[in-house]
Protein backbone atom coordinates (compact mmCIF):
# COMPACT_ATOMS: atom_id res chain seq x y z
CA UNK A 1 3.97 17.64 27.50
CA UNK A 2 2.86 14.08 26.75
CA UNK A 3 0.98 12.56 23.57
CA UNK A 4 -0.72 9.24 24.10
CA UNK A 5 -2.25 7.19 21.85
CA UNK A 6 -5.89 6.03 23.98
CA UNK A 7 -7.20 3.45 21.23
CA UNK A 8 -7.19 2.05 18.09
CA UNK A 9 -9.59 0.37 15.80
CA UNK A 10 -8.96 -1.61 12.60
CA UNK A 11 -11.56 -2.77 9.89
CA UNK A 12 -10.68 -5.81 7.80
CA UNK A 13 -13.34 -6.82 4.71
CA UNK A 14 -14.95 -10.24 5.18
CA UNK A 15 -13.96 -10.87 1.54
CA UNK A 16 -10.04 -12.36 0.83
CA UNK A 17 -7.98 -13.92 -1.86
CA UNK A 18 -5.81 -16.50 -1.70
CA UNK A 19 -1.86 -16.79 -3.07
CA UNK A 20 -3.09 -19.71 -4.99
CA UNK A 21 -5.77 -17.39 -6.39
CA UNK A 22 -3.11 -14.58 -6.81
CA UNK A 23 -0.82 -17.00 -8.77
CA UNK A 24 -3.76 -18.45 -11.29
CA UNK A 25 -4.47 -14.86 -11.77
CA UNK A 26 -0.69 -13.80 -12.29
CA UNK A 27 0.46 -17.52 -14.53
CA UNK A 28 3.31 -17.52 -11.67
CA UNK A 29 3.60 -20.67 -9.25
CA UNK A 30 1.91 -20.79 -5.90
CA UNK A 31 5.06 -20.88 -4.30
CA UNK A 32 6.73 -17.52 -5.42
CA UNK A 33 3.44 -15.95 -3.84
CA UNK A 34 3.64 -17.71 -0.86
CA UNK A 35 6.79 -18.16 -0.19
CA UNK A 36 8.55 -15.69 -1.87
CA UNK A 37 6.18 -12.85 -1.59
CA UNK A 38 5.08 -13.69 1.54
CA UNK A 39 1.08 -13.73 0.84
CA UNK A 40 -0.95 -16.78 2.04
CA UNK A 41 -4.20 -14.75 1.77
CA UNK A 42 -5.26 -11.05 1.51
CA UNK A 43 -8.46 -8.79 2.28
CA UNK A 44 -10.08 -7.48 -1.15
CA UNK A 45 -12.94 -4.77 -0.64
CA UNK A 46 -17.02 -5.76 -1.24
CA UNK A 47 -19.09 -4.14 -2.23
CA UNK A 48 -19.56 -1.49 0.66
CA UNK A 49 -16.52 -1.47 1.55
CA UNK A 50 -15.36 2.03 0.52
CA UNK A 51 -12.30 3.77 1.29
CA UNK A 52 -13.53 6.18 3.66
CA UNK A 53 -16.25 4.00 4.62
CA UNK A 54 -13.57 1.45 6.09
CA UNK A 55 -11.72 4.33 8.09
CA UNK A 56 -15.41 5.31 9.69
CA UNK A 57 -15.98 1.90 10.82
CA UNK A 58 -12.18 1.27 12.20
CA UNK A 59 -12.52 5.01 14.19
CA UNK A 60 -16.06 3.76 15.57
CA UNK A 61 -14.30 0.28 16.73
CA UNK A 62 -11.49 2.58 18.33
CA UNK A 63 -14.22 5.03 19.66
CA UNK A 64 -16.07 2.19 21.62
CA UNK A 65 -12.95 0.48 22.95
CA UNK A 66 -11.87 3.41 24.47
CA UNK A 67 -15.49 4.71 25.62
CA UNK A 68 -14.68 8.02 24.25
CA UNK A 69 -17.73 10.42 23.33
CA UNK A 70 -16.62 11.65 19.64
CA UNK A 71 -17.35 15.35 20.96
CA UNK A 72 -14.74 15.49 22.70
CA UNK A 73 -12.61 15.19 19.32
CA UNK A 74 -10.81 18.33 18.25
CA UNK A 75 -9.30 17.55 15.12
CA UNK A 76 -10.17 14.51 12.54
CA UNK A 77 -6.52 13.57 10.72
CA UNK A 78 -7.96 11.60 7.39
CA UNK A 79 -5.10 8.97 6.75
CA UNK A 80 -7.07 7.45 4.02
CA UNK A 81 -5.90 7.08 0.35
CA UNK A 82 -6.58 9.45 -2.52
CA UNK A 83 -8.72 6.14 -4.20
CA UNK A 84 -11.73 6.49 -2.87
CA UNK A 85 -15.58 7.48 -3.03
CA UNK A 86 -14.83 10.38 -5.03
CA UNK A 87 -12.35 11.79 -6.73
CA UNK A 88 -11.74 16.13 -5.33
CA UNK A 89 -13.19 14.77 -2.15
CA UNK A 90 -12.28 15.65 1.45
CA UNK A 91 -12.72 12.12 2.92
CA UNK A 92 -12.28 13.84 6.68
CA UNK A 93 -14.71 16.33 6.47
CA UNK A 94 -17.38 13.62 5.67
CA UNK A 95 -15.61 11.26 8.42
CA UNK A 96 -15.77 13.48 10.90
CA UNK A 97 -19.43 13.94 10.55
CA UNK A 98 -19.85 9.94 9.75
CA UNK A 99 -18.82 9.42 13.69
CA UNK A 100 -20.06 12.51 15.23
CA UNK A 101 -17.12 14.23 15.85
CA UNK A 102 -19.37 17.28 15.76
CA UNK A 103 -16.99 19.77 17.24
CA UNK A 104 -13.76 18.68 15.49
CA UNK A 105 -12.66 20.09 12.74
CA UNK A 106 -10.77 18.20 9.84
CA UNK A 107 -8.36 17.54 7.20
CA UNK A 108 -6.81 14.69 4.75
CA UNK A 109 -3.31 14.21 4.20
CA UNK A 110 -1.49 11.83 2.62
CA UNK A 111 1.90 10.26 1.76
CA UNK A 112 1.21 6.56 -0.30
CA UNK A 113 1.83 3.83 2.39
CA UNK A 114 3.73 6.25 4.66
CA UNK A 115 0.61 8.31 5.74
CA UNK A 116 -0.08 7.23 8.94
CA UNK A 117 3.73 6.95 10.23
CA UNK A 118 3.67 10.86 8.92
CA UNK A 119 0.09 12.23 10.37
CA UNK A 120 1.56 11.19 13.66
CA UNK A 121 4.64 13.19 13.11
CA UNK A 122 1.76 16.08 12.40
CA UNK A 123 -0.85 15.18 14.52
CA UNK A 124 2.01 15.66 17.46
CA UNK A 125 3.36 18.50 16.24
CA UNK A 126 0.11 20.45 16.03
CA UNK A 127 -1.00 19.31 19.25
CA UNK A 128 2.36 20.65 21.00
CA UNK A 129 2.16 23.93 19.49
CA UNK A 130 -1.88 24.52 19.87
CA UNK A 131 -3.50 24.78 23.20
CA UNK A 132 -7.00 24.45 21.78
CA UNK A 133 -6.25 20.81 19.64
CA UNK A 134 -6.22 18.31 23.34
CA UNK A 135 -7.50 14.77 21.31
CA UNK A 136 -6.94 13.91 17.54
CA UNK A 137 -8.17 11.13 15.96
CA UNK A 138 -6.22 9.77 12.97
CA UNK A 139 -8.96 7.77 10.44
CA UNK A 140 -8.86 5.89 6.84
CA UNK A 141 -9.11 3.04 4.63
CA UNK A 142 -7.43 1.79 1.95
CA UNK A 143 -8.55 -0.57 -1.45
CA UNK A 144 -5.49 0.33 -4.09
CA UNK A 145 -6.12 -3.27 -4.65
CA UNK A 146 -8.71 -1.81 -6.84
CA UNK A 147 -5.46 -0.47 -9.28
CA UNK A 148 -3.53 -4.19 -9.71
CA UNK A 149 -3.51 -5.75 -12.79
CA UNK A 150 -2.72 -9.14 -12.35
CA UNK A 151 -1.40 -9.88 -15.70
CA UNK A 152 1.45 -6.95 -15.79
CA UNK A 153 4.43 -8.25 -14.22
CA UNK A 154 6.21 -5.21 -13.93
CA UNK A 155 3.52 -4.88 -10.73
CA UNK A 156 4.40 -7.89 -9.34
CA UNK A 157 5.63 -6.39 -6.04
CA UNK A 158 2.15 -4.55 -5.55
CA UNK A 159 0.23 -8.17 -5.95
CA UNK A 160 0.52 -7.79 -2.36
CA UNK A 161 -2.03 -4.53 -1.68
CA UNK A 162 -5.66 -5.35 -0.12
CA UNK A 163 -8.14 -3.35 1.87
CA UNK A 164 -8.95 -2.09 5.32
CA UNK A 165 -9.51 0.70 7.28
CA UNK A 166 -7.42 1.50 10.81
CA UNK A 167 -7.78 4.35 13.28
CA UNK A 168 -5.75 5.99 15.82
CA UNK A 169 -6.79 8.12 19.34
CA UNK A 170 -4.76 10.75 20.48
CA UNK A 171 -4.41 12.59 23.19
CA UNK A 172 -2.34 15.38 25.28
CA UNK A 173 -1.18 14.89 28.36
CA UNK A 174 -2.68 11.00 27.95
CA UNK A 175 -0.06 9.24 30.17
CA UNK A 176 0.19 5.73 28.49
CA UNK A 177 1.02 4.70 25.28
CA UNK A 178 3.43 7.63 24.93
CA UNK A 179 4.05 8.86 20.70
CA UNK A 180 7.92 9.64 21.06
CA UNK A 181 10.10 10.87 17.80
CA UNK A 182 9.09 9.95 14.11
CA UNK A 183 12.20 10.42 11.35
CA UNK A 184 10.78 10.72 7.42
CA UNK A 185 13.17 10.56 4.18
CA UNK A 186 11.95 10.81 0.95
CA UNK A 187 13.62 10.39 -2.16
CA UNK A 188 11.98 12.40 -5.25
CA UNK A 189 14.21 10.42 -8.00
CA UNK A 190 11.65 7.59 -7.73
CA UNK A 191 8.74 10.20 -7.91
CA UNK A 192 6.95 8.63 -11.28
CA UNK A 193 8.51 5.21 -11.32
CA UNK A 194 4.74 3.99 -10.03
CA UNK A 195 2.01 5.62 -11.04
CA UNK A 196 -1.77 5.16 -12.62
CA UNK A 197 -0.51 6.92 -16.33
CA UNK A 198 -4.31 8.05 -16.72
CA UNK A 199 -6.69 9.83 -14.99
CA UNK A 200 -4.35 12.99 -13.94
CA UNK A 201 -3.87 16.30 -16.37
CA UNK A 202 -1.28 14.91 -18.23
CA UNK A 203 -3.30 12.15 -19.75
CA UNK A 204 -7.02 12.42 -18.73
CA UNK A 205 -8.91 9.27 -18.58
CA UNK A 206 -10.53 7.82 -22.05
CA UNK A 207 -11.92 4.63 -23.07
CA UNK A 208 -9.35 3.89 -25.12
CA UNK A 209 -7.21 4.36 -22.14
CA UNK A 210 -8.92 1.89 -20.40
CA UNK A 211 -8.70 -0.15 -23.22
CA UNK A 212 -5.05 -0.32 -23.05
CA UNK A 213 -4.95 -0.68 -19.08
CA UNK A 214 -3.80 2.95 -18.67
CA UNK A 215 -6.00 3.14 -15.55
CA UNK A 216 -3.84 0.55 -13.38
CA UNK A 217 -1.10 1.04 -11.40
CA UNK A 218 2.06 0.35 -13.99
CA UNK A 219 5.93 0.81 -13.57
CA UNK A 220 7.45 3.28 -16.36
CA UNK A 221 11.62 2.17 -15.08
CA UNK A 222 11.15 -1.13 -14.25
CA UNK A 223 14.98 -1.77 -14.47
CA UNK A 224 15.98 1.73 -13.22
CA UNK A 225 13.72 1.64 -10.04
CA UNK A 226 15.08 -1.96 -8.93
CA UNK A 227 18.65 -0.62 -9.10
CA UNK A 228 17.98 2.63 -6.90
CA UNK A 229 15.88 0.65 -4.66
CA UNK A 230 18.78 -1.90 -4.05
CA UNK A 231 20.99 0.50 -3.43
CA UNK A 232 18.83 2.77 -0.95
CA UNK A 233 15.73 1.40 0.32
CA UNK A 234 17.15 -1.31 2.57
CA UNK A 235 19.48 1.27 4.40
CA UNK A 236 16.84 3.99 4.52
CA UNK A 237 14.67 1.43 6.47
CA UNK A 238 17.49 0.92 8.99
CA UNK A 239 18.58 4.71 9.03
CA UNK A 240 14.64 5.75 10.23
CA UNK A 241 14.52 2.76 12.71
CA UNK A 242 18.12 4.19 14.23
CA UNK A 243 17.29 7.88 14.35
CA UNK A 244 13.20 7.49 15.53
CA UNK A 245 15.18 5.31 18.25
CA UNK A 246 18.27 7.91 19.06
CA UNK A 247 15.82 10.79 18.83
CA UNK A 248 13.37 9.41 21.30
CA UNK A 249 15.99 8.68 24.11
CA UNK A 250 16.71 4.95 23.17
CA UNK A 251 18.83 2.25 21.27
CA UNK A 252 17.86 -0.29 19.10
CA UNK A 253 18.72 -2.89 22.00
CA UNK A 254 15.57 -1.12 23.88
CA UNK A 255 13.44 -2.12 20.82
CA UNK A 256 11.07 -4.55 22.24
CA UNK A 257 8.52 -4.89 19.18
CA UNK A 258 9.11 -3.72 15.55
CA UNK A 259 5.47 -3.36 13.89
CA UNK A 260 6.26 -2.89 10.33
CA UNK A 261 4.57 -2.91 6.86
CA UNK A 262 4.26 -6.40 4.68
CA UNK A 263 7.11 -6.67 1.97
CA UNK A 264 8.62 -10.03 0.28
CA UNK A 265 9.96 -12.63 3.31
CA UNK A 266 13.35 -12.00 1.93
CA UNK A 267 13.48 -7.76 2.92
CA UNK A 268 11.44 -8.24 6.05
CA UNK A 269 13.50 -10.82 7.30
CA UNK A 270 16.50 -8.32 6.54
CA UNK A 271 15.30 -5.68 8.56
CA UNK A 272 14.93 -7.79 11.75
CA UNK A 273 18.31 -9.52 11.53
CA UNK A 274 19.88 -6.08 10.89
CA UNK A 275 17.91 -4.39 13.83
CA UNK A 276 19.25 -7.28 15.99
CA UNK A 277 15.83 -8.55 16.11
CA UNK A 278 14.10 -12.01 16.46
CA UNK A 279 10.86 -13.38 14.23
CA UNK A 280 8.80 -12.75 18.00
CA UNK A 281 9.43 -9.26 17.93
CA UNK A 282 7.40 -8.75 14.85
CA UNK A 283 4.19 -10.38 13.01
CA UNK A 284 4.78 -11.41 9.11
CA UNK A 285 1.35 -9.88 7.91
CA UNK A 286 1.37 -13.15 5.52
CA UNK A 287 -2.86 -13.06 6.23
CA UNK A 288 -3.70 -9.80 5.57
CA UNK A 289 -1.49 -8.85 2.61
CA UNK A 290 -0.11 -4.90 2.47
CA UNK A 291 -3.26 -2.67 3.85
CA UNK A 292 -0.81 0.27 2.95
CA UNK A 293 -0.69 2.80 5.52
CA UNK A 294 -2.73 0.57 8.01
CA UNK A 295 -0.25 -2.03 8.09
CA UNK A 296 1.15 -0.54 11.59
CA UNK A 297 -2.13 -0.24 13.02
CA UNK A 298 -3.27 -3.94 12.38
CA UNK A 299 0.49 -5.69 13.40
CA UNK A 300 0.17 -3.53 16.79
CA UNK A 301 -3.50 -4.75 17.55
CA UNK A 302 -2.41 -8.10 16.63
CA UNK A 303 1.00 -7.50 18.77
CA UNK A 304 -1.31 -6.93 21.48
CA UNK A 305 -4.25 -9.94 21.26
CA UNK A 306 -1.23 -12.33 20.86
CA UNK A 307 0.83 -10.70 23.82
CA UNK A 308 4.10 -9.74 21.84
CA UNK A 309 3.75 -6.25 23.72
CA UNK A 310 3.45 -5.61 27.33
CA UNK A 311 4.23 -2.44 29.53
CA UNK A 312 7.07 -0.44 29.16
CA UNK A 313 7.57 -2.09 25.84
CA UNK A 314 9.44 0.15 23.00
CA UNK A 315 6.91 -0.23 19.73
CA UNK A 316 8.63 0.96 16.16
CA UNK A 317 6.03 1.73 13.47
CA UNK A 318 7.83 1.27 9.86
CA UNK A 319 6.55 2.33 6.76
CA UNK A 320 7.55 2.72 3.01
CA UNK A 321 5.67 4.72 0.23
CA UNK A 322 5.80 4.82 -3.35
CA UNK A 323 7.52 7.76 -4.18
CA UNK A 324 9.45 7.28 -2.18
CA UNK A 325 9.46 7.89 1.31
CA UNK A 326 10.44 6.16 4.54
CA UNK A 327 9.08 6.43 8.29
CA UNK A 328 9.38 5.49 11.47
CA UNK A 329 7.64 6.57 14.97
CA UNK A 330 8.59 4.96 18.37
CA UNK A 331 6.50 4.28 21.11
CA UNK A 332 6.74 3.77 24.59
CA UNK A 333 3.63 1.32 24.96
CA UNK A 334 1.77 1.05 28.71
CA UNK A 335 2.34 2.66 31.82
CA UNK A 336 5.79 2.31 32.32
């Protein structure tokens, strides 16, 4: 039985920020943003664009492209981040009704930056194994943006997040666009290197935790989380590339287009020249900054408007999550 993915749909805020504006923020030259972290400009959220909000206006872009009548939607995926309108809030449920996707029904999952590579590892599964789930659609935005604080530098890495929404179409027995094997790893020792310190039960918001910044994204192990990323989260990229590959039939050789998250120059470049792979087979999101789990979404549409994938094409979707986990999901794009 075949999954296909029928459209897409991505949402991008009108509103961006420069690396020049990034640096004045940050007291760091232009250049390390630009050239070193790879971010010439980024989207940042208005003022309507909300999390879920973004997601609704990517699935309605994805809805029209394909023509496809939002009743005939079984299931609603939310792909969305836990940031958004409200906080105990099922963002899918309210999705779902948002498009008219009146006989779905829905749910939100989530996995940092790695959601999307992981709801299609779901979304398959559950369509495989249920008769009565035929077309999912896989919805969300994303504005942790909202959670940097420009003057910590222990963040520095995460200067990089912005805001968009991005949708997916699935459906069963769809003969194009075919979803093949996704491979997750996730490594809990990095579990509460990153993390907003309040606002959870173990220290509840306050305003003298605002105050003292407690309500941004922070790094506890600065030191201890470069040293296990070094020595695992370059080969735990490759290792999910490989085995999404191996398990769907293919080699890396076959890999014809590698749409992956945005990261510094320096590890993306890495990643391509490991995988045997040249700058063409992959777009440097340098514009649009790190939309987190939307990244894969956007570099495939823009794959496609600038012609870097064709029929019969292999397409690898990479992601990365705080926390941390790693993803990958191939795809045999077109009709052949």
């Amino acid at each position: 039985m075949q999954i296909g993915i029928v459209s897409t749909g991505i949402y991008l805020p009108e509103k961006t920020m420069t690396g020049r504006e990034i640096a004045e923020k940050a007291g760091i030259p232009v250049a390390v943003v630009e050239e070193k972290m790879g971010i010439r400009k980024k989207h940042i959220p208005g003022p309507d664009d909300h999390t879920c909000e973004m997601g609704i206006l990517a699935a309605r872009k994805a809805l029209e492209k394909a023509s496809f009548n939002p009743l005939d939607i079984d299931l609603v995926i939310y792909i969305g981040e836990e940031h958004k309108e409200y906080p105990l809030w099922t963002a899918g449920i309210k999705l779902q009704e948002a498009i008219g996707a009146f006989n779905a029904w829905a749910f939100d999952t989530a996995l940092r930056c790695g959601t999307t590579v992981m709801a299609l590892k779901v979304a398959k599964s559950m369509m495989l194994s249920d008769p009565g789930i035929r077309t999912v659609l896989l919805a969300g935005g994303y504005r942790n943006v909202d959670f940097i604080d420009y003057e910590n530098p222990r963040t520095r890495f995460m200067y990089n997040l912005g805001a968009g929404g991005g949708a997916i179409l699935l459906q069963k027995d769809y003969s194009e666009n075919l979803l093949l094997d996704t491979v997750i790893l996730t490594d809990g020792s990095f579990s509460e290197d990153v993390v907003v310190v309040a606002g959870g039960t173990i220290h509840p918001i306050s305003s003298e935790a605002i105050a003292k910044r407690l309500n941004m994204l922070d790094v506890l192990d600065p030191e201890g989380m470069k040293q296990r990323l070094e020595e695992k989260s370059m080969s735990n990229f490759l290792k999910v590339i490989r085995e999404s590959v191996r398990k769907s039939g293919y080699t890396v050789d076959d890999i014809a287009y590698l749409a992956i998250l945005h990261m510094k120059k320096s590890a993306h470049e890495y990643v391509l020249r490991e995988m045997g792979l040249s700058d063409e087979q992959a777009i440097y999101l340098e514009d649009y900054g790190h939309i987190g789990q939307i990244d894969q979404i956007l570099s495939l549409e823009l794959a496609l408007r600038e012609e870097k994938v064709k029929d019969g094409d292999l397409v690898v979707f990479v992601s990365a999550g705080i926390g941390y986990a790693w993803g990958a999901t191939a795809i045999k794009w077109g009709k052949g």
